[in-house]
C-alpha atoms as a PDB file:
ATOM      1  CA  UNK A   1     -54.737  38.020  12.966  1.00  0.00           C
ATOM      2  CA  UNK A   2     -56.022  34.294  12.701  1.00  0.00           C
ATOM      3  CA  UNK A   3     -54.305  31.717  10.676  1.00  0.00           C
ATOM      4  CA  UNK A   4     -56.989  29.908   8.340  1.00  0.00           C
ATOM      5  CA  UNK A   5     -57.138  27.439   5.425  1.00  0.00           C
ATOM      6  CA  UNK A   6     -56.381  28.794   2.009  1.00  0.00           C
ATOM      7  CA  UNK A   7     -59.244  28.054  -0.148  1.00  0.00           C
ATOM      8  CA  UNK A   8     -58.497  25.496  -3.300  1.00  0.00           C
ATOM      9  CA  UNK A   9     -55.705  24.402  -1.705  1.00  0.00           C
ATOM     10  CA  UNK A  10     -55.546  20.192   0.179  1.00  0.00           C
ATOM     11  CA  UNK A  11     -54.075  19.611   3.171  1.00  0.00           C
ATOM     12  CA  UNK A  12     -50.861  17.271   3.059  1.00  0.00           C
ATOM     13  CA  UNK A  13     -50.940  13.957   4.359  1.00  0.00           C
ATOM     14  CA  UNK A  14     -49.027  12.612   7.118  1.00  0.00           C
ATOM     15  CA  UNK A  15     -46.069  10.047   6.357  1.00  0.00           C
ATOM     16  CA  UNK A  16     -47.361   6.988   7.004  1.00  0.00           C
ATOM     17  CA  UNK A  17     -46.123   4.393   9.953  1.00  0.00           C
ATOM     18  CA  UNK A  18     -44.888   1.077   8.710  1.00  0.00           C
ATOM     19  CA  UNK A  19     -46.373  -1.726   9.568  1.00  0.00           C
ATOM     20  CA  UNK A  20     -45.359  -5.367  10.179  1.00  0.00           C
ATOM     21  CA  UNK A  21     -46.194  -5.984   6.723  1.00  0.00           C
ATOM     22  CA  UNK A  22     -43.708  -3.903   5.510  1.00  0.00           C
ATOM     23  CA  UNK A  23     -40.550  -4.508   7.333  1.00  0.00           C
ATOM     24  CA  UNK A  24     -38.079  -6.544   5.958  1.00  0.00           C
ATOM     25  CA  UNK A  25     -37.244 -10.088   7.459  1.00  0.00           C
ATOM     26  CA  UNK A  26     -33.954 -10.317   9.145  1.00  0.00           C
ATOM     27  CA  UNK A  27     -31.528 -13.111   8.379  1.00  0.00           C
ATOM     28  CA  UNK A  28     -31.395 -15.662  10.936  1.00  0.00           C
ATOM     29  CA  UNK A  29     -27.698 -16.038  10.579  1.00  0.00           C
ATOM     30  CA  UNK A  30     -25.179 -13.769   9.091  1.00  0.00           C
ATOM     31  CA  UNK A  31     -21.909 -15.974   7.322  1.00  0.00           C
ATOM     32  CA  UNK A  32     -18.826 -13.920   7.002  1.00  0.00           C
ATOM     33  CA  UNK A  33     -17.981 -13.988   3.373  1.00  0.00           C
ATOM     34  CA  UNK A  34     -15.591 -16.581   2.780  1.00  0.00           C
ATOM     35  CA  UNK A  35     -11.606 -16.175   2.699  1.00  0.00           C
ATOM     36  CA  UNK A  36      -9.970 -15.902  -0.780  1.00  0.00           C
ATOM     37  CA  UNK A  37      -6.262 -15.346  -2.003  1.00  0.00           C
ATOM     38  CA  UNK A  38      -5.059 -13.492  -4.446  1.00  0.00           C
ATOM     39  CA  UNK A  39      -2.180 -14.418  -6.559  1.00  0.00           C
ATOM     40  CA  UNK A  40       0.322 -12.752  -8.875  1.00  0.00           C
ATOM     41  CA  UNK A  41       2.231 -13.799 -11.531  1.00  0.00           C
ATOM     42  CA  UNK A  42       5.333 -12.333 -12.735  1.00  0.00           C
ATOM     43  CA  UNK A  43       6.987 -11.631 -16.421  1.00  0.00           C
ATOM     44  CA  UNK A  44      10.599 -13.221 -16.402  1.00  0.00           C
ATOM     45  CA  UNK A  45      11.175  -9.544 -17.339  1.00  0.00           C
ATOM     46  CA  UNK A  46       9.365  -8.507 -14.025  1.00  0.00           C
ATOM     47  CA  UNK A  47      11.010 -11.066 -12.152  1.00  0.00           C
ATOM     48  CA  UNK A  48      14.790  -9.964 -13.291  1.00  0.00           C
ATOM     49  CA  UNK A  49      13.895  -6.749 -11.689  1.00  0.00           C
ATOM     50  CA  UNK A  50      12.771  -7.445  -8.816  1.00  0.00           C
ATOM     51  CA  UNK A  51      15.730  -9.467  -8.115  1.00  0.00           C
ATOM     52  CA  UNK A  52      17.804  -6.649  -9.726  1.00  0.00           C
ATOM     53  CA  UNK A  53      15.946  -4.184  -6.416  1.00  0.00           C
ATOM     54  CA  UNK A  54      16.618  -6.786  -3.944  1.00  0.00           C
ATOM     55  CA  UNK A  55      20.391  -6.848  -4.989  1.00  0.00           C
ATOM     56  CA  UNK A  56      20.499  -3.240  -4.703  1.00  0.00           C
ATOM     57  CA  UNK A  57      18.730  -2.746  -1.361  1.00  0.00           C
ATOM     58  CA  UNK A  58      21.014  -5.547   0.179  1.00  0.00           C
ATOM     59  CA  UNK A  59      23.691  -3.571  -0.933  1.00  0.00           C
ATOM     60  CA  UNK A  60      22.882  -0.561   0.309  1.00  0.00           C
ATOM     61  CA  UNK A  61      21.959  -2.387   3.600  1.00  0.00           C
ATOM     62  CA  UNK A  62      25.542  -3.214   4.040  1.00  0.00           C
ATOM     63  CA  UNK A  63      27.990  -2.420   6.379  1.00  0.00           C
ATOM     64  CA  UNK A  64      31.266  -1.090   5.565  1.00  0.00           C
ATOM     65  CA  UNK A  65      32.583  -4.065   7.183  1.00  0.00           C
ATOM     66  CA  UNK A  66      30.674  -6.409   5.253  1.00  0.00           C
ATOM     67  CA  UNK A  67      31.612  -4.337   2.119  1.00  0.00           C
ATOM     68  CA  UNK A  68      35.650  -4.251   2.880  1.00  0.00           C
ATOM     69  CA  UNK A  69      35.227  -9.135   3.997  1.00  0.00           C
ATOM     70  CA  UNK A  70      33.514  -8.905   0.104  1.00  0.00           C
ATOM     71  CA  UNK A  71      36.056  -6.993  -1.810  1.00  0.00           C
ATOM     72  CA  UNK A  72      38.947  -9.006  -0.183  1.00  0.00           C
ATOM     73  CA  UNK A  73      37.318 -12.283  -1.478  1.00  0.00           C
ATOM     74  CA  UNK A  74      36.881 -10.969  -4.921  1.00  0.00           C
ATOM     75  CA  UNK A  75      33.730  -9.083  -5.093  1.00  0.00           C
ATOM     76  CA  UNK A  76      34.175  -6.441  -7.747  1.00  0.00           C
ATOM     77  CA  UNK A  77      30.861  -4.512  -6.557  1.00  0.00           C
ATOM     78  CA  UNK A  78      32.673  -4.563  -3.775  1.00  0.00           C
ATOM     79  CA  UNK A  79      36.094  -3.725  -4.390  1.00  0.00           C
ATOM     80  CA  UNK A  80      34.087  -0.634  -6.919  1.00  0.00           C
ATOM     81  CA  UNK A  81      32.355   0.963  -3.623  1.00  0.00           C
ATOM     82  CA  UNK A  82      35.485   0.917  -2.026  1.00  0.00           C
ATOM     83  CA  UNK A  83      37.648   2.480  -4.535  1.00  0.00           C
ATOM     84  CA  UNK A  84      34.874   5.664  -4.507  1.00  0.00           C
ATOM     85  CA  UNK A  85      34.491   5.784  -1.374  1.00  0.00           C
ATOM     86  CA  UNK A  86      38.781   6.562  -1.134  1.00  0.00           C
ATOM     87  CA  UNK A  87      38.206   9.005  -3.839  1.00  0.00           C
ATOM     88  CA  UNK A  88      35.165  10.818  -1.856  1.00  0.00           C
ATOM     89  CA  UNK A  89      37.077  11.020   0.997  1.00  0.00           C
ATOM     90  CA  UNK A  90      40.454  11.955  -0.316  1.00  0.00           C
ATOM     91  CA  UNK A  91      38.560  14.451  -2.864  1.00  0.00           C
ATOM     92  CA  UNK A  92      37.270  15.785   1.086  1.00  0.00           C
ATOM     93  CA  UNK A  93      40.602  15.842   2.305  1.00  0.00           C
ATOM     94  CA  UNK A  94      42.148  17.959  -0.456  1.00  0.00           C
ATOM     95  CA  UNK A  95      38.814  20.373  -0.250  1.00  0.00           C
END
């Protein structure tokens, strides 16, 4: 069996090779794009929380020394923890 051409039917072209012409030119010198910073502004209402986080992840942060040098000079966070932390341990005890 021979392969032939199928009558009424065109042959397809090959792609064609790009030429000079064609190519695009290449920048002589590539910048980097330049540096910018973004900023953020905060609501006062924003602001009062974030300071209201802070507070509470320094707190947790804190050793029970730190905790037991703050309730003897007055803090009543402080002196709160404390007072829990008996009842934890004595509602443990009694368990």
């Amino acid at each position: 069996m021979t392969l032939g051409a199928i009558p009424g039917t065109q042959h397809a072209q090959p792609p064609t090779v790009a030429t000079g012409a064609n190519k695009q030119p290449t920048p002589a010198k590539i910048q980097p794009a330049a540096v910018t910073q973004d900023t953020v502004k905060l609501s006062s209402t924003a602001q009062a929380q974030l300071s209201t986080i802070k507070a509470a992840v320094q707190e947790a942060a804190e050793t029970p020394a730190q905790t037991a040098k703050e309730a003897q000079s007055g803090d009543l966070q402080a002196r709160r923890l404390l007072s829990k932390e008996a009842a934890a341990a004595e509602a443990a005890k009694g368990a």
